[in-house]
Protein backbone atom coordinates (compact mmCIF):
# COMPACT_ATOMS: atom_id res chain seq x y z
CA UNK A 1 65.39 80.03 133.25
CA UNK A 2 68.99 79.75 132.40
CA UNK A 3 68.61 76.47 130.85
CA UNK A 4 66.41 78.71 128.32
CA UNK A 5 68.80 81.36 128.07
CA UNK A 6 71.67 78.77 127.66
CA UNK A 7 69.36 77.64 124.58
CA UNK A 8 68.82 80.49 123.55
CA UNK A 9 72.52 81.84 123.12
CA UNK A 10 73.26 78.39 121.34
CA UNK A 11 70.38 78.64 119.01
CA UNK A 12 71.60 82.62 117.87
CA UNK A 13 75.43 81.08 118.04
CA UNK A 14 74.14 78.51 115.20
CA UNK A 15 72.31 81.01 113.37
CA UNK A 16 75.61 83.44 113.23
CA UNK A 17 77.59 80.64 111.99
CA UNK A 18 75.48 79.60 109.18
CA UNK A 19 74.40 82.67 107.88
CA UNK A 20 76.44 83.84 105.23
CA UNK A 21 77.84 87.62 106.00
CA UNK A 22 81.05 87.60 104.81
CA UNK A 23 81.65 89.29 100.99
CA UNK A 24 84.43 86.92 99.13
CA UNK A 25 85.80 86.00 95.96
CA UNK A 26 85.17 82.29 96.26
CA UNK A 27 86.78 79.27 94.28
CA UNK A 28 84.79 76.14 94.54
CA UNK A 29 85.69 72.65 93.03
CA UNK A 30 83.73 71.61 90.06
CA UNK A 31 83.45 67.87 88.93
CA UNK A 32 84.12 66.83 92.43
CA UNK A 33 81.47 65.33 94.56
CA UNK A 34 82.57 66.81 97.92
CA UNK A 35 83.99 70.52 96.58
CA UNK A 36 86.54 72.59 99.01
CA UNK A 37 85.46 76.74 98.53
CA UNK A 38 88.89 78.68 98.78
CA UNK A 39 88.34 82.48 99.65
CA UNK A 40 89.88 85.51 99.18
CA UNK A 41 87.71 88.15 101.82
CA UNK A 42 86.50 91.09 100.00
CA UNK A 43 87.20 94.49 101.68
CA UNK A 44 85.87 97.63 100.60
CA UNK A 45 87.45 98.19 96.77
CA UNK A 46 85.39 96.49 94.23
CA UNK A 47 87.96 95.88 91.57
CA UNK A 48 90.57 93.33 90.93
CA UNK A 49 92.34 91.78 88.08
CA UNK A 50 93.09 88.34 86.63
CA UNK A 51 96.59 88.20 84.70
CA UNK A 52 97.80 85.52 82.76
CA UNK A 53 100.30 84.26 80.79
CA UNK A 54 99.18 83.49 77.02
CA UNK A 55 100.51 79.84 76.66
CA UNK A 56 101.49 80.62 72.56
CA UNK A 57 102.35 84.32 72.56
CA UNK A 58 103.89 84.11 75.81
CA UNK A 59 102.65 87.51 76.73
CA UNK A 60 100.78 88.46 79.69
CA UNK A 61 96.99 89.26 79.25
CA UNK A 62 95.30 91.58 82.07
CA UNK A 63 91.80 91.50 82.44
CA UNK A 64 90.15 93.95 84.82
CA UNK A 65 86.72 93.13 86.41
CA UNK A 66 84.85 95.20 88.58
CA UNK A 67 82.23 93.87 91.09
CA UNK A 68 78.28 94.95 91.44
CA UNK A 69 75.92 95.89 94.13
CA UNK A 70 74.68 92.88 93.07
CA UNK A 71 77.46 90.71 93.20
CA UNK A 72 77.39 90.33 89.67
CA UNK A 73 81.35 90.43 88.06
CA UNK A 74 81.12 93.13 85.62
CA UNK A 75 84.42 92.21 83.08
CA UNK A 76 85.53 95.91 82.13
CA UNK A 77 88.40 95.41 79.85
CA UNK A 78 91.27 93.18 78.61
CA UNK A 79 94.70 93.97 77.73
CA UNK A 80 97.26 91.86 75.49
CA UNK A 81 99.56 92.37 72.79
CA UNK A 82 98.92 89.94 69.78
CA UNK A 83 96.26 89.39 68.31
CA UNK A 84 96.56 86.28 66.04
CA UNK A 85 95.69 82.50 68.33
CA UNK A 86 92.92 83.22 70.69
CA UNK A 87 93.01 87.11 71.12
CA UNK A 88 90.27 88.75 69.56
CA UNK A 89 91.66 91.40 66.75
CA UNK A 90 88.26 93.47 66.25
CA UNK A 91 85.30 94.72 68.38
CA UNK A 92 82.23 93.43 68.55
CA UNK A 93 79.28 94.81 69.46
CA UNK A 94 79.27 96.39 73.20
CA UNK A 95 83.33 96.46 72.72
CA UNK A 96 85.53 98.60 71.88
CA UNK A 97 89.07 98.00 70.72
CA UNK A 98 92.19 100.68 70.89
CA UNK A 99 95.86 99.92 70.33
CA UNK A 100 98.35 102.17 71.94
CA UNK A 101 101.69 101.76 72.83
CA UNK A 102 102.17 98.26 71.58
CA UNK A 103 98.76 97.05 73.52
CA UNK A 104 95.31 95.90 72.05
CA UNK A 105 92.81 97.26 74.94
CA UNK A 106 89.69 95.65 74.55
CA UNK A 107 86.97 97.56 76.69
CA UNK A 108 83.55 96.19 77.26
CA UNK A 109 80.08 98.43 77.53
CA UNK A 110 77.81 96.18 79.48
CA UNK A 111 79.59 92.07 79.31
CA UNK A 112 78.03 90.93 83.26
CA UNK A 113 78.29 87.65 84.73
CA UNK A 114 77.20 85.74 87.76
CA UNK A 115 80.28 83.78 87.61
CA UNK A 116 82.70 81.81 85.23
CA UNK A 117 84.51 78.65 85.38
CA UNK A 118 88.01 78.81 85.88
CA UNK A 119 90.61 76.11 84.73
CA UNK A 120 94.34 75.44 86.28
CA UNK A 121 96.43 74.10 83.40
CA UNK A 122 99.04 72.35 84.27
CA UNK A 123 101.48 74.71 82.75
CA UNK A 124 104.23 76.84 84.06
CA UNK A 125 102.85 79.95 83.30
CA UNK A 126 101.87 83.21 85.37
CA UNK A 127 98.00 82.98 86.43
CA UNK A 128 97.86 85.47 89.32
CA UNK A 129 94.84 87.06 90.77
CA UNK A 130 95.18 90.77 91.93
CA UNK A 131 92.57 92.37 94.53
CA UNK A 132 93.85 94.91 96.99
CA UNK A 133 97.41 95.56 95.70
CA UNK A 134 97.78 91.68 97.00
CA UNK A 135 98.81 89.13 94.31
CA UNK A 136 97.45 85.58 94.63
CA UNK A 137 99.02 83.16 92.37
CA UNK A 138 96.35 80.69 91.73
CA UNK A 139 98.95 77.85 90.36
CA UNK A 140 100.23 77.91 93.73
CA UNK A 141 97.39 78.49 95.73
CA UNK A 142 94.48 76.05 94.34
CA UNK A 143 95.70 72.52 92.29
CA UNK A 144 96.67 72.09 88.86
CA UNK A 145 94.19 70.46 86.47
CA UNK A 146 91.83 71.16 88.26
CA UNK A 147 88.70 73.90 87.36
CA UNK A 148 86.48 76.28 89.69
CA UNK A 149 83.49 78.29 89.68
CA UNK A 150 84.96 81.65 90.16
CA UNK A 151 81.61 83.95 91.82
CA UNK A 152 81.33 86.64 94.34
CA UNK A 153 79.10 86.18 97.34
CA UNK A 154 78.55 86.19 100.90
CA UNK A 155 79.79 82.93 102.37
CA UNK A 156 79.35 81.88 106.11
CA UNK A 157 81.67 82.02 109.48
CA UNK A 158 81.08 78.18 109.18
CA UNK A 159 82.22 78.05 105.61
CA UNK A 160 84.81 80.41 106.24
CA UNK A 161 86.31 78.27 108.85
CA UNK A 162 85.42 74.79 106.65
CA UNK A 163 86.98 76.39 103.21
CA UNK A 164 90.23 77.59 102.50
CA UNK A 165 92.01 81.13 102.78
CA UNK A 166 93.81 82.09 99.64
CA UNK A 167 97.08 84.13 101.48
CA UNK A 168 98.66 85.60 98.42
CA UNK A 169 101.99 88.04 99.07
């Protein structure tokens, strides 16, 4: 009987670690055969930002996301203030486009992903990742030249414990 039991508790211990639970911003390794998930756990506030450096205007762009029931990234706006190389200077449909104060806010009605690909140039520019009032600076914390699948989702103790924490300050 406690041979069973001893089973038992095993078999459930196994089961906890491998299902996934645990809400996170995860980071995963593309073009890599073996790719490392860095985390960031999510707590209860669904919003969080993404601010970078433009690499020709030199001024910082701010985009705000928010995050779904479904785990679906909803992008709700982007700040920045030029508009010429690679900033968009009009609205498009489901956008709308104010300028106040020297900034070009770009607000979207409905623009949902499951997730987006995120590249780290090698470039010594700001590319910090805000969730919490805690700022993660990606340059630091994941490699340079390297790109990631950026999603939300529920990740496991296992891969919690196999993948890497993203500390941020």
């Amino acid at each position: 009987m406690k041979k069973i039991i001893g089973l038992v508790l095993i078999f459930l211990l196994i089961i906890f670690c491998l299902i996934p639970v645990f809400p996170a911003f995860t980071f995963t390794e593309t073009r890599t055969e073996h790719p490392t998930i860095h985390y960031i756990s999510i707590e209860k506030q669904n919003s969080f930002q993404i601010i970078f450096t433009h690499t020709i205007h030199l001024t910082d762009v701010i985009e705000s996301y928010k995050v779904l029931e479904s785990n679906e990234i909803q992008l709700v706006s982007m700040q920045y203030s030029d508009v010429s190389i690679g900033m968009p200077g009009y609205a498009e449909k489901g956008q709308t486009l104010t300028y106040e104060n020297g900034v070009y806010t770009l607000k979207y009605d409905e623009a949902v992903l499951n997730d987006f690909i995120l590249h780290i140039g090698d470039v010594d520019k700001k590319l910090d990742f805000i969730y919490n009032e805690k700022h993660f600076n990606l340059k630091e914390e994941l490699e340079r030249g390297k790109s990631y699948e950026f999603k939300v989702k529920k990740i496991s103790l296992f891969e919690k414990v196999k993948g890497v924490k993203l500390n941020g300050r």
